[in-house]
PDB file of N, CA and C in Angstrom:
ATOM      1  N   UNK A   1     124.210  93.382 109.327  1.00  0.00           N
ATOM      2  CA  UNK A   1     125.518  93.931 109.630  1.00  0.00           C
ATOM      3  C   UNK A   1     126.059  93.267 110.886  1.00  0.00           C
ATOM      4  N   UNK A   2     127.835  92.907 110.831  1.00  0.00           N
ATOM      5  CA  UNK A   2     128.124  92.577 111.855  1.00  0.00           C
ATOM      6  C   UNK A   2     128.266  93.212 113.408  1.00  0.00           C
ATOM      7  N   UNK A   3     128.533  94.846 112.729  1.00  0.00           N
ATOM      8  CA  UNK A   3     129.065  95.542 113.872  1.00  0.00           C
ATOM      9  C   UNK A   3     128.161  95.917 115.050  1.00  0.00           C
ATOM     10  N   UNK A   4     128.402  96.561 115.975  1.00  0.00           N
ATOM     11  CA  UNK A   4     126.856  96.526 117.111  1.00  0.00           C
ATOM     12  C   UNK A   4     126.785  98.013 116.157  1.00  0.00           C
ATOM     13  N   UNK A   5     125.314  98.385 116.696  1.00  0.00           N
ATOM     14  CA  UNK A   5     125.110  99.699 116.301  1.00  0.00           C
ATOM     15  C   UNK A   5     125.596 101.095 116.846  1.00  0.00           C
ATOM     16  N   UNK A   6     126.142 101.017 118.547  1.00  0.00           N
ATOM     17  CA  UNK A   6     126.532 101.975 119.233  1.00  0.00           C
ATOM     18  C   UNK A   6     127.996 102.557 118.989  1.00  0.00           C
ATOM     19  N   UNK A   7     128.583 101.313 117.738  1.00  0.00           N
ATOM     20  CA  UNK A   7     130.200 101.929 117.769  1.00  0.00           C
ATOM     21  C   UNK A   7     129.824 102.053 115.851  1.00  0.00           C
ATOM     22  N   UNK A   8     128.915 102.431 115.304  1.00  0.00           N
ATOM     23  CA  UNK A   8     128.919 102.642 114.067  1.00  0.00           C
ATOM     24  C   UNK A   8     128.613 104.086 114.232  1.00  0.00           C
ATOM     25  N   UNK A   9     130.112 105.239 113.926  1.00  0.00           N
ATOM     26  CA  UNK A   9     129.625 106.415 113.891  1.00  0.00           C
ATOM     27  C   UNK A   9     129.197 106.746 112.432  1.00  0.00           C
ATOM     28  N   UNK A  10     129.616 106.175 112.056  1.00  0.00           N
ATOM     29  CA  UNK A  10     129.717 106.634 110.362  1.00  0.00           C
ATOM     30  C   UNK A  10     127.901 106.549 109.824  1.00  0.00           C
ATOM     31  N   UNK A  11     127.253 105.687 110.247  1.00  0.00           N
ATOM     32  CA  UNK A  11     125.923 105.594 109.760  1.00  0.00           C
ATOM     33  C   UNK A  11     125.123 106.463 110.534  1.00  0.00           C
ATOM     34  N   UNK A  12     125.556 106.876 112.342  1.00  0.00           N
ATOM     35  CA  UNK A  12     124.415 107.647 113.117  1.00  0.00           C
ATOM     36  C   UNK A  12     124.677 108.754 112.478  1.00  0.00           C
ATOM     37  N   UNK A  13     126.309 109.494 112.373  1.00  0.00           N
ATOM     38  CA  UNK A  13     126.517 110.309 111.587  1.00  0.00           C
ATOM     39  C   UNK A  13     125.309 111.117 110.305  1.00  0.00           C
ATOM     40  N   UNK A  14     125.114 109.905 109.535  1.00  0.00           N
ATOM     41  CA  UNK A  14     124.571 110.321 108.387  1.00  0.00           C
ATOM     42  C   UNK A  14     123.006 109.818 108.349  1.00  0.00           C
ATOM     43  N   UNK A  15     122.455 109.131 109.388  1.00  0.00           N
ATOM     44  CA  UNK A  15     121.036 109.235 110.051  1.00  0.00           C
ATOM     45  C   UNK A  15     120.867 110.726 110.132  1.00  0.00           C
ATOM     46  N   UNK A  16     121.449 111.036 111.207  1.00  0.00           N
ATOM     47  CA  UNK A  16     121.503 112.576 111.973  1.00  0.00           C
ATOM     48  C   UNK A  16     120.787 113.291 110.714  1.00  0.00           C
ATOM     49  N   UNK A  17     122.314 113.593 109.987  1.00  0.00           N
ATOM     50  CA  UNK A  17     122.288 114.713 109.326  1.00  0.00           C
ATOM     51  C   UNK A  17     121.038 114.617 107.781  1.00  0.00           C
ATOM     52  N   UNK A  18     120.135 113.310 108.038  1.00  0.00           N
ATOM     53  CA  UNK A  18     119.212 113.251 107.305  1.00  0.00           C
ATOM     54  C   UNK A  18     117.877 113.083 107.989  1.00  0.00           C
ATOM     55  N   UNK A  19     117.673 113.364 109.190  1.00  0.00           N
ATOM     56  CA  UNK A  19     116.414 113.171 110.053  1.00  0.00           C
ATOM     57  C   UNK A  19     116.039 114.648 109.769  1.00  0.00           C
ATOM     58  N   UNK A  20     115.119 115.187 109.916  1.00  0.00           N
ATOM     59  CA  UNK A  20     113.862 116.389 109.932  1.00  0.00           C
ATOM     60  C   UNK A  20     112.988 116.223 110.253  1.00  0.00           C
ATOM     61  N   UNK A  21     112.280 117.516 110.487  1.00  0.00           N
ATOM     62  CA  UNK A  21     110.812 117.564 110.628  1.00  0.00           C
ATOM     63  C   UNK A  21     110.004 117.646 109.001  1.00  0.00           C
ATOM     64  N   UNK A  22     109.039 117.165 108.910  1.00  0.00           N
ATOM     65  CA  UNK A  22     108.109 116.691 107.624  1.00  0.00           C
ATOM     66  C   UNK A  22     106.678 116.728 108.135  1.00  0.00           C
ATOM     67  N   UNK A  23     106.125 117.781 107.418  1.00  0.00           N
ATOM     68  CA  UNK A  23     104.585 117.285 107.325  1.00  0.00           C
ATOM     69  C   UNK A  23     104.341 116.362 107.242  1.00  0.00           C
ATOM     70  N   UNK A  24     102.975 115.934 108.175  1.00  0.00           N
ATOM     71  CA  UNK A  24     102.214 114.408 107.915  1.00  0.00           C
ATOM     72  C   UNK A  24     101.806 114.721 106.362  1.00  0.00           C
ATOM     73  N   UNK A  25     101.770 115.324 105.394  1.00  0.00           N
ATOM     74  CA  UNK A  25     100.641 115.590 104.318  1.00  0.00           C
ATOM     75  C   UNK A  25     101.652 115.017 103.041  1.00  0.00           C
ATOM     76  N   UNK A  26     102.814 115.160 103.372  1.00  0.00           N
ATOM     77  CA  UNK A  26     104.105 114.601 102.719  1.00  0.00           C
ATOM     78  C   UNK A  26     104.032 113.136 102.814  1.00  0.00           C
ATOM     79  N   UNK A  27     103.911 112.545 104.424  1.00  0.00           N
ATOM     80  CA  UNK A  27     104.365 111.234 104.366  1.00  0.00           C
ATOM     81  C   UNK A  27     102.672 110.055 104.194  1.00  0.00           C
ATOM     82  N   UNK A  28     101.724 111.187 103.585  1.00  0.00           N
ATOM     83  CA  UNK A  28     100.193 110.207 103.405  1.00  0.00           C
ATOM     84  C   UNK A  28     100.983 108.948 102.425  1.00  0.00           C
ATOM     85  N   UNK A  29     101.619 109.318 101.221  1.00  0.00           N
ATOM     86  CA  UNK A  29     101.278 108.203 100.604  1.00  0.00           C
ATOM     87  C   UNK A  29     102.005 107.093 100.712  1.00  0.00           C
ATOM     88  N   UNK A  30     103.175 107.518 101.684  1.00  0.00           N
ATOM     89  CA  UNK A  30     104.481 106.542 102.241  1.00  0.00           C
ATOM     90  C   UNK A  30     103.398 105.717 103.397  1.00  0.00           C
ATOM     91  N   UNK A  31     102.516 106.555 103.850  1.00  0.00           N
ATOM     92  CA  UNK A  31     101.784 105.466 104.952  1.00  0.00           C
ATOM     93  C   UNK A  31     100.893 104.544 104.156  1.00  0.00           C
ATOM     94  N   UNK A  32     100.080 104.970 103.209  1.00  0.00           N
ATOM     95  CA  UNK A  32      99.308 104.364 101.996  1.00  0.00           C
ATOM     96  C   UNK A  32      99.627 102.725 101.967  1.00  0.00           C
ATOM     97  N   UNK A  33     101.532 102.796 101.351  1.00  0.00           N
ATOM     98  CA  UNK A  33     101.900 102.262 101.038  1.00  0.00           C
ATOM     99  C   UNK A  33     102.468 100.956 102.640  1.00  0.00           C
ATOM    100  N   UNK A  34     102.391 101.538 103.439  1.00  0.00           N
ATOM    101  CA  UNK A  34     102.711 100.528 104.374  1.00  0.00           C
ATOM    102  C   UNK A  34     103.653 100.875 105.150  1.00  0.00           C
ATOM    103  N   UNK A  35     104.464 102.058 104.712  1.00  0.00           N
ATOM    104  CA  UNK A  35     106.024 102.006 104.937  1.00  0.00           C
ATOM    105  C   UNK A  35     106.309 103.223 106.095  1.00  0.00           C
ATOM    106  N   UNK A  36     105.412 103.353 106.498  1.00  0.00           N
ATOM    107  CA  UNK A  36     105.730 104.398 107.466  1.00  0.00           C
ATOM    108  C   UNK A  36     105.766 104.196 109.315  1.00  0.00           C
ATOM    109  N   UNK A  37     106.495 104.148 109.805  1.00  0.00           N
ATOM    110  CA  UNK A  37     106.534 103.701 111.101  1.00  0.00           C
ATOM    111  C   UNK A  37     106.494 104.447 112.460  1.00  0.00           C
ATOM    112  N   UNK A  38     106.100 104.194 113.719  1.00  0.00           N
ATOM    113  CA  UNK A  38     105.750 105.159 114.477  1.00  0.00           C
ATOM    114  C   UNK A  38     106.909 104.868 115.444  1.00  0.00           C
ATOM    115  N   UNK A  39     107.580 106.101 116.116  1.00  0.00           N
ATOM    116  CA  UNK A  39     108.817 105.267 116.974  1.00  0.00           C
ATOM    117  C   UNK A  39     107.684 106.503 118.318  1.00  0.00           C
ATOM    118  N   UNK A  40     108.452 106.148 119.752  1.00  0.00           N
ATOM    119  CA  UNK A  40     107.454 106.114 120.589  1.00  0.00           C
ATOM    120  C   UNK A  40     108.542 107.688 120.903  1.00  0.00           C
ATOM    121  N   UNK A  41     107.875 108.797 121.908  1.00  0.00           N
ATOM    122  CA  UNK A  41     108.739 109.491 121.959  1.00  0.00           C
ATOM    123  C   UNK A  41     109.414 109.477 123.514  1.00  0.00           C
ATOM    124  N   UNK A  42     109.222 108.571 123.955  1.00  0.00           N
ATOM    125  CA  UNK A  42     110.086 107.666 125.148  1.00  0.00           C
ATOM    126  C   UNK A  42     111.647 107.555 124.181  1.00  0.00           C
ATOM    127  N   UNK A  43     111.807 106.835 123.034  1.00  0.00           N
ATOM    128  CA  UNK A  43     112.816 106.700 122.259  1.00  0.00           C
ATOM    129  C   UNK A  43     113.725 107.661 121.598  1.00  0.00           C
ATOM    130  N   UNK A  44     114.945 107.181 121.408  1.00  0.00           N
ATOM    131  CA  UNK A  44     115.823 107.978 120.314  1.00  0.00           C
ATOM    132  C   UNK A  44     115.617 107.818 119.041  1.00  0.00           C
ATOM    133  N   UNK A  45     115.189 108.799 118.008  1.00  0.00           N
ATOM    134  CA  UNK A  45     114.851 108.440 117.206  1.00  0.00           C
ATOM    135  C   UNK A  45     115.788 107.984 116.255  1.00  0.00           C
ATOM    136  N   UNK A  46     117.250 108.146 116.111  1.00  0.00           N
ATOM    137  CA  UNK A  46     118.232 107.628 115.609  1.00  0.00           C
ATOM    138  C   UNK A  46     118.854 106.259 115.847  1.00  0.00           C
ATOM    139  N   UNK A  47     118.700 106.135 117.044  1.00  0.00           N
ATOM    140  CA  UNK A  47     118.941 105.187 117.613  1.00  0.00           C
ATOM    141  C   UNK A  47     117.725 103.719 117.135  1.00  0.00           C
ATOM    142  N   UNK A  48     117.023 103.935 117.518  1.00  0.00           N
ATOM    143  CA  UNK A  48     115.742 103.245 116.675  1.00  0.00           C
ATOM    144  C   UNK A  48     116.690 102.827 115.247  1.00  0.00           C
ATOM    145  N   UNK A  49     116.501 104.016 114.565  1.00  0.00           N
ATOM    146  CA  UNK A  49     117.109 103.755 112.765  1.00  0.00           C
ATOM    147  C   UNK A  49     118.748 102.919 112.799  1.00  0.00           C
ATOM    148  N   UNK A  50     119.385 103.555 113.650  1.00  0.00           N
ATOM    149  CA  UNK A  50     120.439 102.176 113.466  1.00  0.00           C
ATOM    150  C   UNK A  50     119.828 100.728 114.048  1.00  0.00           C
ATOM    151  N   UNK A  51     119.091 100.838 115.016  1.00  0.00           N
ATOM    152  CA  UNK A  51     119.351  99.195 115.432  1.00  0.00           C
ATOM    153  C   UNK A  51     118.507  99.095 113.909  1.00  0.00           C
ATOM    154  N   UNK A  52     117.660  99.370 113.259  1.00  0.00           N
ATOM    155  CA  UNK A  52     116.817  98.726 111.990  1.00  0.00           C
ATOM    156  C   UNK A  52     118.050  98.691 111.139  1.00  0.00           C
ATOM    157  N   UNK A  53     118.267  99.932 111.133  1.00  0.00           N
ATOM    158  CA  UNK A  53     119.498  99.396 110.049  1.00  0.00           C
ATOM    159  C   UNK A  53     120.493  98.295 110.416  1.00  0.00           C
ATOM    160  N   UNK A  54     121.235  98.005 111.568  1.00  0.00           N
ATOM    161  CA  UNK A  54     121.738  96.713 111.870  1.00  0.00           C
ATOM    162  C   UNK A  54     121.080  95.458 112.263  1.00  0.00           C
ATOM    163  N   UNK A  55     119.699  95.598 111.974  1.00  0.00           N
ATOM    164  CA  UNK A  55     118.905  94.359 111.822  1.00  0.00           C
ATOM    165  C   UNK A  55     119.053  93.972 113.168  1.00  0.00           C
ATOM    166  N   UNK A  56     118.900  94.581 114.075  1.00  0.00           N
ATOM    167  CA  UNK A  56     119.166  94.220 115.760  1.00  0.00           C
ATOM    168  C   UNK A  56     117.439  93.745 116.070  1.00  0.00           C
ATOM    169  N   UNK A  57     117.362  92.556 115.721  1.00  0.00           N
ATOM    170  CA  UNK A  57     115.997  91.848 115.431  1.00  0.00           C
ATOM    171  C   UNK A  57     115.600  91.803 117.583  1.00  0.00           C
ATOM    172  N   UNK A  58     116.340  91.765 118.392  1.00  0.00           N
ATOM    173  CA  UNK A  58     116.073  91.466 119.651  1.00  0.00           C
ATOM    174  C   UNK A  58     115.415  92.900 120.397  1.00  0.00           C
ATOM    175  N   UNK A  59     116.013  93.804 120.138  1.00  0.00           N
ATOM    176  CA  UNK A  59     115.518  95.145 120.724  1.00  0.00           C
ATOM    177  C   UNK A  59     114.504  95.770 119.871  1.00  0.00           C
ATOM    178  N   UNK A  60     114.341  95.677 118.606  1.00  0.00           N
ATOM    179  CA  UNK A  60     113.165  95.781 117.966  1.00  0.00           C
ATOM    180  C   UNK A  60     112.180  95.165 118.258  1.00  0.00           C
ATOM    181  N   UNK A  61     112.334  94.011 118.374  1.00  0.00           N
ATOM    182  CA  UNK A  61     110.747  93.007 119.195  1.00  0.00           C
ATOM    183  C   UNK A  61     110.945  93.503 120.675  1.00  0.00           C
ATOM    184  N   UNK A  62     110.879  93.870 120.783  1.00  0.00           N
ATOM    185  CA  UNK A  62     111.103  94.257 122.519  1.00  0.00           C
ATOM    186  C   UNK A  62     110.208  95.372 122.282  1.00  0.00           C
ATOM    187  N   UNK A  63     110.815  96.605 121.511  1.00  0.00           N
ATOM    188  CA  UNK A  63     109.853  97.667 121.490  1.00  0.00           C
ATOM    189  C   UNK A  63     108.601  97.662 120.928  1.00  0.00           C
ATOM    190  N   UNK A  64     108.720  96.296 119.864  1.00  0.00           N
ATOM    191  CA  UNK A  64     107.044  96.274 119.206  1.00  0.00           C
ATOM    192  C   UNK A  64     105.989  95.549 120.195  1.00  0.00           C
ATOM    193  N   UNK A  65     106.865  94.971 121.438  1.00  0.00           N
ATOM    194  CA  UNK A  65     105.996  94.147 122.100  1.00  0.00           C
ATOM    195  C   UNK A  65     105.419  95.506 123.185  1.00  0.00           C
ATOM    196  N   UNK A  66     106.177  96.410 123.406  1.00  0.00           N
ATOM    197  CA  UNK A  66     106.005  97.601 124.266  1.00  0.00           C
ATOM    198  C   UNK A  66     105.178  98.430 123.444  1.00  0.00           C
ATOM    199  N   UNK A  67     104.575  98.600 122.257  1.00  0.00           N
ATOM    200  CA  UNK A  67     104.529  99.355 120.934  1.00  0.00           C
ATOM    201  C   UNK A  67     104.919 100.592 121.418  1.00  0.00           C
ATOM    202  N   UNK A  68     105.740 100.405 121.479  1.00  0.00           N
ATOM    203  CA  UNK A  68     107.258 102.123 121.163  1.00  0.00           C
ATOM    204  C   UNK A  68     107.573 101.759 120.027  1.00  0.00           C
ATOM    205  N   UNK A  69     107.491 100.679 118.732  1.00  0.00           N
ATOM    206  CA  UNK A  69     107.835 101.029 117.359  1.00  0.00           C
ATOM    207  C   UNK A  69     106.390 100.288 117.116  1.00  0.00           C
ATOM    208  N   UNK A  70     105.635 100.993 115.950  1.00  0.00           N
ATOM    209  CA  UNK A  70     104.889 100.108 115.682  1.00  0.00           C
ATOM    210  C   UNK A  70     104.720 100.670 113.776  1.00  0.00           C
ATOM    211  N   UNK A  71     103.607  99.880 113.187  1.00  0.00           N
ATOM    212  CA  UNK A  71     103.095 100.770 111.916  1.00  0.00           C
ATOM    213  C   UNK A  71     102.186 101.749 112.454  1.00  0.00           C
ATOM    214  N   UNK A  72     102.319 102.984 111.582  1.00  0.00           N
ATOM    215  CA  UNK A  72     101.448 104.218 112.117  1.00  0.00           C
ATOM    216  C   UNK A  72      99.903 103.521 111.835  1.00  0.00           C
ATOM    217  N   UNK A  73      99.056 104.015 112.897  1.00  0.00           N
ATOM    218  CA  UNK A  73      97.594 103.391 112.876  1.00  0.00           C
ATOM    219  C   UNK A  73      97.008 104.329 112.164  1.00  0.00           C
ATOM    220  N   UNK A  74      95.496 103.884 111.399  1.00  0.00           N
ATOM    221  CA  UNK A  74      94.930 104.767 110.779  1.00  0.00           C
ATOM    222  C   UNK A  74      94.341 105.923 111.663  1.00  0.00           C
ATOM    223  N   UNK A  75      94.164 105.487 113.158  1.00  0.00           N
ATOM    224  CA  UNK A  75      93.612 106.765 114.293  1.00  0.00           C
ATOM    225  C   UNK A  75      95.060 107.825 114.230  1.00  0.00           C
ATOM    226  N   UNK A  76      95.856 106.848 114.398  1.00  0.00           N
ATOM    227  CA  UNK A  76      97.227 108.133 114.531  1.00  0.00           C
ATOM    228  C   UNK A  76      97.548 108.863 113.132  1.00  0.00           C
ATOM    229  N   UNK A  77      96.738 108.142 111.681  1.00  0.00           N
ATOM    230  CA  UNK A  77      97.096 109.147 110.398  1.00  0.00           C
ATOM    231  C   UNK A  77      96.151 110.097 110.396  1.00  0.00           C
ATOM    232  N   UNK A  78      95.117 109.926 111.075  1.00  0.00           N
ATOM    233  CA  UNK A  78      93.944 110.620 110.804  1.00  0.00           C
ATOM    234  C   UNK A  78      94.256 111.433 112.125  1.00  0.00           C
ATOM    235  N   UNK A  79      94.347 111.251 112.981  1.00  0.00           N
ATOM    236  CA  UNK A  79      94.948 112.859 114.292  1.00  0.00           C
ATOM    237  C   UNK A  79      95.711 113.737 113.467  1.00  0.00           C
ATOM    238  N   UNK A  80      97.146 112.867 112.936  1.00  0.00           N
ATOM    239  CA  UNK A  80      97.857 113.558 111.983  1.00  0.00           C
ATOM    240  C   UNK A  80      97.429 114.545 111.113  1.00  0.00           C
ATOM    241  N   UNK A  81      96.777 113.950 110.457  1.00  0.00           N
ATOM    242  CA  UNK A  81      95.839 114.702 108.980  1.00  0.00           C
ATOM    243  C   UNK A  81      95.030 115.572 109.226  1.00  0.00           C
ATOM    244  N   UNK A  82      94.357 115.684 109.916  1.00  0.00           N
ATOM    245  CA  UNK A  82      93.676 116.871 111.174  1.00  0.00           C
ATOM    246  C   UNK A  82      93.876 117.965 111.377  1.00  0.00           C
ATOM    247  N   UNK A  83      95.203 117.892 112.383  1.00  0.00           N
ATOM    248  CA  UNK A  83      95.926 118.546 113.026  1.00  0.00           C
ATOM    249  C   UNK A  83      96.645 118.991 112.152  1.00  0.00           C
ATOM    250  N   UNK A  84      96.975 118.790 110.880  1.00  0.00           N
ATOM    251  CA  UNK A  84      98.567 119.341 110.648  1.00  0.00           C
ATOM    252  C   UNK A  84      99.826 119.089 110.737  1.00  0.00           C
ATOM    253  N   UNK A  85     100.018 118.091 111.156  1.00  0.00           N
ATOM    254  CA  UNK A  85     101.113 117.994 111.912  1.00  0.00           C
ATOM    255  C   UNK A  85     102.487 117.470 111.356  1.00  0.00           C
ATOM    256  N   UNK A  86     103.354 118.064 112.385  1.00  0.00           N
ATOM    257  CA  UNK A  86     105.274 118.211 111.689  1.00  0.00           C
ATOM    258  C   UNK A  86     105.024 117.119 112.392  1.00  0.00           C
ATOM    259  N   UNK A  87     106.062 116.256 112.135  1.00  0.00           N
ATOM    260  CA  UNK A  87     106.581 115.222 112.695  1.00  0.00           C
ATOM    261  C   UNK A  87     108.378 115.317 112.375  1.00  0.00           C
ATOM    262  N   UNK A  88     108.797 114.622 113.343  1.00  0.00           N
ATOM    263  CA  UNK A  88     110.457 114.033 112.953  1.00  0.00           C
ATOM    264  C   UNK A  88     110.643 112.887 112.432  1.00  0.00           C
ATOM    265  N   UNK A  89     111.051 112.503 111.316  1.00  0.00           N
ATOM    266  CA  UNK A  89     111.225 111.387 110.285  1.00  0.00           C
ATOM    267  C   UNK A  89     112.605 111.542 109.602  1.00  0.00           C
ATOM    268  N   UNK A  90     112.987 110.090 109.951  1.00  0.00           N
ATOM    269  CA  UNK A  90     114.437 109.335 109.590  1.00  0.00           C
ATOM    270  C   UNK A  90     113.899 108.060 108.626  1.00  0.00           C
ATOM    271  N   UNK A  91     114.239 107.964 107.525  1.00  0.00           N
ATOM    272  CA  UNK A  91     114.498 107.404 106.514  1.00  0.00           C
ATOM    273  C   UNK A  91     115.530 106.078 106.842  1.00  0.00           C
ATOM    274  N   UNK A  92     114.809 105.399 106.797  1.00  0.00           N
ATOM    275  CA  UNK A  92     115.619 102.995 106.715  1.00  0.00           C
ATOM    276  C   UNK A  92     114.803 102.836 105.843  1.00  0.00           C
ATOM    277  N   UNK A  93     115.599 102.747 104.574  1.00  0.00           N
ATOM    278  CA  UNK A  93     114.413 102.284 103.523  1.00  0.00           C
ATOM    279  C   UNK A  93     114.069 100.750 103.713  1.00  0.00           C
ATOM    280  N   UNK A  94     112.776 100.560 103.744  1.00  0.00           N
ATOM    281  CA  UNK A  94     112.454 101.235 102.310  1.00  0.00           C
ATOM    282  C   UNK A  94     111.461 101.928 103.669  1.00  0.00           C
ATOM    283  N   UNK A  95     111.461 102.010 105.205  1.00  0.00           N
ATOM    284  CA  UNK A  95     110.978 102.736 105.977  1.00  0.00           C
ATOM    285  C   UNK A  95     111.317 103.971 106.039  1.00  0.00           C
ATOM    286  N   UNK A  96     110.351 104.998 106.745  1.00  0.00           N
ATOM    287  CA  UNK A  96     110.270 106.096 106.931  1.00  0.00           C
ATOM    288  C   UNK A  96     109.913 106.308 108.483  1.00  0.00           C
ATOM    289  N   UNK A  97     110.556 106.380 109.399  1.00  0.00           N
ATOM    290  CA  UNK A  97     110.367 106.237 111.088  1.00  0.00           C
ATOM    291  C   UNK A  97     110.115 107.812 111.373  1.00  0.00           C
ATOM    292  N   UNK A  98     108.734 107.713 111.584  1.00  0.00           N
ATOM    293  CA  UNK A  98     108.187 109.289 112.406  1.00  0.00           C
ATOM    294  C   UNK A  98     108.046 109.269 114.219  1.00  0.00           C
ATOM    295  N   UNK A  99     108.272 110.284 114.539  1.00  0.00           N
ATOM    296  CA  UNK A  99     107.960 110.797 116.065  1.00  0.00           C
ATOM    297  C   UNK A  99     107.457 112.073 116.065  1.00  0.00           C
ATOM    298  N   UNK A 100     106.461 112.279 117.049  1.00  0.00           N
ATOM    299  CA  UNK A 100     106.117 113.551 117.044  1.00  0.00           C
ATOM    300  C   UNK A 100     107.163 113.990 117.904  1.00  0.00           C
ATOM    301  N   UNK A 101     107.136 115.234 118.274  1.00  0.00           N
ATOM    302  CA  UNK A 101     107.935 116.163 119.059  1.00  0.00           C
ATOM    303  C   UNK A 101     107.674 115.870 120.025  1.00  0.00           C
ATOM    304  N   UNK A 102     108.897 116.253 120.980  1.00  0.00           N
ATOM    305  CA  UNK A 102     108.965 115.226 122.051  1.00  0.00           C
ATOM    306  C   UNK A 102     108.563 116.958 123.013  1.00  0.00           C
ATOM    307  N   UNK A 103     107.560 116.209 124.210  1.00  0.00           N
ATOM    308  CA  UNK A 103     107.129 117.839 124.969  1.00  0.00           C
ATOM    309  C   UNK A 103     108.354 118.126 126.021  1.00  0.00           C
ATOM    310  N   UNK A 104     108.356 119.607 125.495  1.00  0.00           N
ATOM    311  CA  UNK A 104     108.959 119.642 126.728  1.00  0.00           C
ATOM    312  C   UNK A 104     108.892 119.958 127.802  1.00  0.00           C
ATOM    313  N   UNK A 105     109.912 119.748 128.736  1.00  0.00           N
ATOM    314  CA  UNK A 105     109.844 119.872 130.278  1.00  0.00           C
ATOM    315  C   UNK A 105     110.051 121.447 130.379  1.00  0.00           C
ATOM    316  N   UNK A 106     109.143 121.779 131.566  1.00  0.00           N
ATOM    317  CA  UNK A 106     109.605 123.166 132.104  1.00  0.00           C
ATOM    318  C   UNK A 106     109.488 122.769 134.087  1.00  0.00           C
TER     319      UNK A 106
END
């Protein structure tokens, strides 16, 4: 895509309103398959999904070199699988970008 990602409302728009929380037990076979990605919770998780979706190839290597995006590791499916755990997941097909919950401050 040509446009930058910060003036595309129309796609964060409809990121948004399709991000949730999802059991890890849901996304086993999307990880199986390769397609499941870890965004760091330093990050926006929308934000992440547009630059992928605008193919913003420079700030993506930036964060994989930081691994704030990486493929989910089998230690992090297996904590997952464990534990139980919700995660927040936004859909770039044919990716599936998870974060755990981000802690909060008191």
């Amino acid at each position: 895509m040509k446009t930058k990602p910060e003036n595309d409302t129309e796609l964060h728009d409809k990121i948004n309103r399709e991000t949730g929380r999802v059991e890890w037990s849901e996304l086993e076979r999307h990880f199986a398959q390769g397609n499941v990605i870890y965004v760091s919770e330093e990050l926006d998780l929308i934000d992440v999904a547009m630059r992928i979706s605008h193919d913003d190839k420079a700030t993506i290597a930036r964060w994989m070199a930081d691994a704030k995006v990486a493929k989910v590791s089998d230690l992090q499916a297996e904590t997952w699988s464990a534990g139980g755990a919700a995660l927040w997941a936004a859909v770039v097909h044919p990716f599936i970008l998870v974060q755990p919950e981000k802690k909060q401050l008191h």
